[in-house]
Protein backbone atom coordinates (compact mmCIF):
# COMPACT_ATOMS: atom_id res chain seq x y z
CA UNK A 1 103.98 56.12 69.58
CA UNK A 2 100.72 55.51 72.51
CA UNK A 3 98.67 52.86 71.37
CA UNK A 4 96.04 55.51 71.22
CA UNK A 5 97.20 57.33 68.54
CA UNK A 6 97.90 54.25 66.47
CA UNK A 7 94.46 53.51 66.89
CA UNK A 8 93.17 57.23 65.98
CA UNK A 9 95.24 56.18 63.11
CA UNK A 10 93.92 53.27 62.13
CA UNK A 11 90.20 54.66 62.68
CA UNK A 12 90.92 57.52 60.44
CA UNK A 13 92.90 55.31 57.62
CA UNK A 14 90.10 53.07 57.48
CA UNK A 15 87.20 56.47 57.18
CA UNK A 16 89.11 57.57 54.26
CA UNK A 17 89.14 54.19 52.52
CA UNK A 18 85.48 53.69 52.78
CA UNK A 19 84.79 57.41 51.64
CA UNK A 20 86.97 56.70 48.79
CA UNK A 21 84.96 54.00 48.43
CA UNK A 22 81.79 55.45 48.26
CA UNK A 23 82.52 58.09 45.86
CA UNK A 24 84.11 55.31 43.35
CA UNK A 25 80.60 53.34 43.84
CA UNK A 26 78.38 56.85 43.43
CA UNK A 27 76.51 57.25 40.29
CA UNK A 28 77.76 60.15 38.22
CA UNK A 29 75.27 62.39 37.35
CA UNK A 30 76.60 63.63 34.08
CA UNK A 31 76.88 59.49 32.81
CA UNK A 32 74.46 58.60 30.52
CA UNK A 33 71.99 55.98 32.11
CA UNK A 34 73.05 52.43 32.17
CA UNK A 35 70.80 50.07 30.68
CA UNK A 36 69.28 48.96 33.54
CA UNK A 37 68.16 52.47 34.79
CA UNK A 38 66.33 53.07 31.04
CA UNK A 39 62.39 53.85 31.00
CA UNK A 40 62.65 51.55 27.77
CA UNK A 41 65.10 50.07 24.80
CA UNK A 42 63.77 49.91 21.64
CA UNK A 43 65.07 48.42 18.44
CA UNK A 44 63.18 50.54 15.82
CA UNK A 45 60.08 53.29 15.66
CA UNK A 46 57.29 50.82 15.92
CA UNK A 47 55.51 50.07 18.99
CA UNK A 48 56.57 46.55 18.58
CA UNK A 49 59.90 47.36 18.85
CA UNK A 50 59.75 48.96 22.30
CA UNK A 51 60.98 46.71 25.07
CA UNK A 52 60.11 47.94 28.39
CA UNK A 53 62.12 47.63 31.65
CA UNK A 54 61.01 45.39 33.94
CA UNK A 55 60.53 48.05 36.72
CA UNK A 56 58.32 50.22 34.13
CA UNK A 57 56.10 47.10 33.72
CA UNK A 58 55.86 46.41 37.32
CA UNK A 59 54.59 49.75 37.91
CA UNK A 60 52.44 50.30 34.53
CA UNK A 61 51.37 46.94 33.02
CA UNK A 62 49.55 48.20 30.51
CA UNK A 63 51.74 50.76 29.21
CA UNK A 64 52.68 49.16 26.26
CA UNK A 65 48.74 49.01 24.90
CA UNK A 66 48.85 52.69 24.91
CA UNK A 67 52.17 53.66 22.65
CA UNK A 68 51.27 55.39 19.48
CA UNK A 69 54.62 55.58 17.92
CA UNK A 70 58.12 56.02 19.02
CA UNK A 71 59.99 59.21 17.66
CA UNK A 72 64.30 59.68 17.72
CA UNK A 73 65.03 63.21 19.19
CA UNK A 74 68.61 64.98 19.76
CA UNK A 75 69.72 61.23 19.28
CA UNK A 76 67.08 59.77 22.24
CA UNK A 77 64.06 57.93 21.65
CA UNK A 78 60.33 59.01 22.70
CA UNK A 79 57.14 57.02 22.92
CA UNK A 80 54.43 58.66 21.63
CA UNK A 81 51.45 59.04 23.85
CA UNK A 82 47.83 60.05 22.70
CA UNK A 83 44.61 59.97 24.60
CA UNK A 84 41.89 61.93 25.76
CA UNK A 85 41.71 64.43 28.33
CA UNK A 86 38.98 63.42 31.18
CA UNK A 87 39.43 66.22 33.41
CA UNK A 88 41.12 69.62 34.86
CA UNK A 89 41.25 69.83 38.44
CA UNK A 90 42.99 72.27 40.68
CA UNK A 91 42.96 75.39 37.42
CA UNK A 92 44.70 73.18 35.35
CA UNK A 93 47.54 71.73 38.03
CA UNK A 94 46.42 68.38 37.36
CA UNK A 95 45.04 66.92 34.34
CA UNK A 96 43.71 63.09 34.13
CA UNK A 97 43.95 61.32 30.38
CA UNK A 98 42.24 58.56 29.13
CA UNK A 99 43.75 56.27 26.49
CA UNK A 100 41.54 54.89 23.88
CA UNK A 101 43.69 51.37 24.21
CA UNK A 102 45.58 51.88 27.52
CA UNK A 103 45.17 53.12 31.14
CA UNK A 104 44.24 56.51 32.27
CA UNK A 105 47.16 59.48 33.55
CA UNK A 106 47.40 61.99 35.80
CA UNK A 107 49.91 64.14 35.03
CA UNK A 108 51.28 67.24 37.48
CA UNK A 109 51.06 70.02 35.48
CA UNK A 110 53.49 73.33 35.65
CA UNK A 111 51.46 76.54 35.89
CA UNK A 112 53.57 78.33 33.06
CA UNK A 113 53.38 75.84 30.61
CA UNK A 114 50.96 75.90 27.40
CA UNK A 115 49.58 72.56 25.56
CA UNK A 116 49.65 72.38 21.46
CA UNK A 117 45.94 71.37 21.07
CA UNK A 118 44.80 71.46 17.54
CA UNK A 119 47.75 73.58 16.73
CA UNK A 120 47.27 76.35 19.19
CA UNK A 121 48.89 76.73 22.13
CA UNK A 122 46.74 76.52 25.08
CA UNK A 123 47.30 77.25 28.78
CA UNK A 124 46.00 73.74 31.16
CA UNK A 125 43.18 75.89 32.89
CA UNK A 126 41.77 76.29 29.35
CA UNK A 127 41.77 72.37 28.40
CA UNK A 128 38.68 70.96 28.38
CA UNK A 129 37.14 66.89 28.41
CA UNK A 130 37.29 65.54 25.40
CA UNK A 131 40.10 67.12 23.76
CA UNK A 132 43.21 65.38 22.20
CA UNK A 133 46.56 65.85 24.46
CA UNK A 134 49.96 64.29 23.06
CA UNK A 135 52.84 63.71 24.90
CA UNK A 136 56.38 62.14 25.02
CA UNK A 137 58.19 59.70 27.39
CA UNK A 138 61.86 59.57 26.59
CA UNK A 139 63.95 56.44 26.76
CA UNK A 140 66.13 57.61 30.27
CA UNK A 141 63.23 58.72 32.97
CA UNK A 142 59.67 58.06 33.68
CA UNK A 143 58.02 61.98 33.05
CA UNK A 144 55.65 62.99 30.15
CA UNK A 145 57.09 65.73 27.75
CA UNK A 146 55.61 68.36 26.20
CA UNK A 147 57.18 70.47 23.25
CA UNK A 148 57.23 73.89 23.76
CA UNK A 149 58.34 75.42 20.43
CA UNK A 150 60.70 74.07 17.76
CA UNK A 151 63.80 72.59 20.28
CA UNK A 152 62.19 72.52 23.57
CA UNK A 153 60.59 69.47 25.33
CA UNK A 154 59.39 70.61 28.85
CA UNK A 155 59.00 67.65 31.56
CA UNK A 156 55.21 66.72 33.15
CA UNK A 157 55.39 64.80 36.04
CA UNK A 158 53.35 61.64 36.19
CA UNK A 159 51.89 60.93 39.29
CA UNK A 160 49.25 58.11 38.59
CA UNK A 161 48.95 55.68 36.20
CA UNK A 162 46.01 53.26 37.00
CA UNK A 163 43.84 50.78 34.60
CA UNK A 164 41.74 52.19 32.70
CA UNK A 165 37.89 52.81 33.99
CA UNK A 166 35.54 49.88 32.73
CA UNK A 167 31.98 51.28 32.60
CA UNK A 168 29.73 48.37 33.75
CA UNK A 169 26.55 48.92 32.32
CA UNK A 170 23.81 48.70 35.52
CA UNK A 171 21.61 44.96 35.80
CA UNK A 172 17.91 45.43 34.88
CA UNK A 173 15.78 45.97 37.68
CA UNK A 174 13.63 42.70 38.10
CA UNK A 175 9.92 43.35 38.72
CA UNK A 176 8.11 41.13 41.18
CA UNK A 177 7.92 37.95 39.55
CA UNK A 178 4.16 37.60 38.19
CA UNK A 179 2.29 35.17 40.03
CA UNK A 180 1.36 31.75 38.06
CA UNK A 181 -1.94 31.20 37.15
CA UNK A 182 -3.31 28.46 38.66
CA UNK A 183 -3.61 25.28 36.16
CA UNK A 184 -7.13 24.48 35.80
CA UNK A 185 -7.01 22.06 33.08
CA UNK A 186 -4.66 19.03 33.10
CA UNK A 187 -4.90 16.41 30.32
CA UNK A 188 -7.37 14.12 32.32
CA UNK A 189 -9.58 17.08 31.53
CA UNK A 190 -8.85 17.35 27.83
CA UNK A 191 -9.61 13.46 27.92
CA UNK A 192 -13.28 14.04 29.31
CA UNK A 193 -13.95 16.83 27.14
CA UNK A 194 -13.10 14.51 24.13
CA UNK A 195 -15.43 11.71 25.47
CA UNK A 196 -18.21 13.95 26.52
CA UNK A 197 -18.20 15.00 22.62
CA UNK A 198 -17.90 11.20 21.15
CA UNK A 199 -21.00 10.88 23.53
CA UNK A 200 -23.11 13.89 21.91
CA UNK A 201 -21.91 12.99 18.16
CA UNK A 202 -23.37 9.23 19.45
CA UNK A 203 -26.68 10.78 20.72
CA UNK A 204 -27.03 12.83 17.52
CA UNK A 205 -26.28 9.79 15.37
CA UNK A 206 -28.98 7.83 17.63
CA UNK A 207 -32.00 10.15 16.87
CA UNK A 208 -31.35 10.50 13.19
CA UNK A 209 -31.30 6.92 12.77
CA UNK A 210 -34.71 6.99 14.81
CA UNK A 211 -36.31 9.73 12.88
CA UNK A 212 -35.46 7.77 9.52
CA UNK A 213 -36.87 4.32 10.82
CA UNK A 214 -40.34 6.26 12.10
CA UNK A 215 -40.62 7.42 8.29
């Protein structure tokens, strides 16, 4: 055998052993998430009991100010999101939501899907400020869920998740400063005004005792 087709050989032995190894290292889809690629881990359905990953914390500090409750669904856990909707942009593809103790959303909104506000089921274009929007963000990816029906959760992409707006209330406008009156009287003043009345009390004193010693 050449020594060129030994080393085809080799080349092609050692292709097949680091494609073999590749596929062994490959996530597998149909796995259930490994702990380290969860959204969050929680112990119980209190907020308290939620411990979020790392990465979700590096990305969304304040999440954890803005869980309502945590729900078990199908044997998965949701956090339980609440806030109010800000605005509708774009007929309802994208919909910002303010969190009374949290941050504020932007979720990417599907055009066939309908919200459950106040009980009825209302398209996104429809939505207005102010009203209530729920949603859920299971334990194994980062999207907001929406039920749709009895059994059916349909995914919202998030695409922003910023601190929430602080409304900084505008300074006073200063006036022009008023200008100082000039100071007229100083206590040297006050001092002769006192001794300028001892001297008139003295006068008047003075002529009564004259008037009584002409009598």
């Amino acid at each position: 055998m050449s020594n060129r087709i030994v080393s085809i050989l080799a080349a092609a032995t050692l292709g097949a052993t680091a494609s073999a190894s590749a596929l062994a290292q490959a996530p597998n889809p149909t796995e259930p998430p490994t702990p380290t690629d969860l959204t969050f881990t929680t112990t119980g359905t209190q907020c308290e009991d939620v411990n979020w990953s790392p990465q979700t914390l590096a990305r969304y500090p304040h999440i954890a100010a803005a869980c309502q409750r945590v729900v078990q669904r199908d044997g998965k856990y949701f956090v339980v999101f609440s806030g109010t909707v800000h605005s509708v942009a774009r007929n309802g593809r994208s919909m910002s939501v303010d969190f009374e103790n949290g941050d504020e959303v932007t979720l990417q909104v599907p055009a066939d899907m309908k919200f459950d506000i106040g009980g009825t089921m209302t398209r996104p274009r429809d939505i207005l400020p102010r009203q209530q929007l729920t949603f859920y963000v299971p334990q194994d990816r980062f999207v907001a869920e929406v039920p749709q029906g009895e059994r059916v959760m349909v995914p919202v992409p998030i695409t922003q998740w910023q601190p929430q707006r602080i409304a900084y209330a505008a300074p006073a406008t200063m006036g022009p400063r008023p200008q100082e009156l000039p100071q007229t009287g100083t206590e040297l003043g006050l001092l002769a005004l006192g001794g300028l009345g001892l001297m008139a009390a003295g006068a008047g004193f003075t002529t009564l005792r004259h008037r009584r010693d002409a009598r």
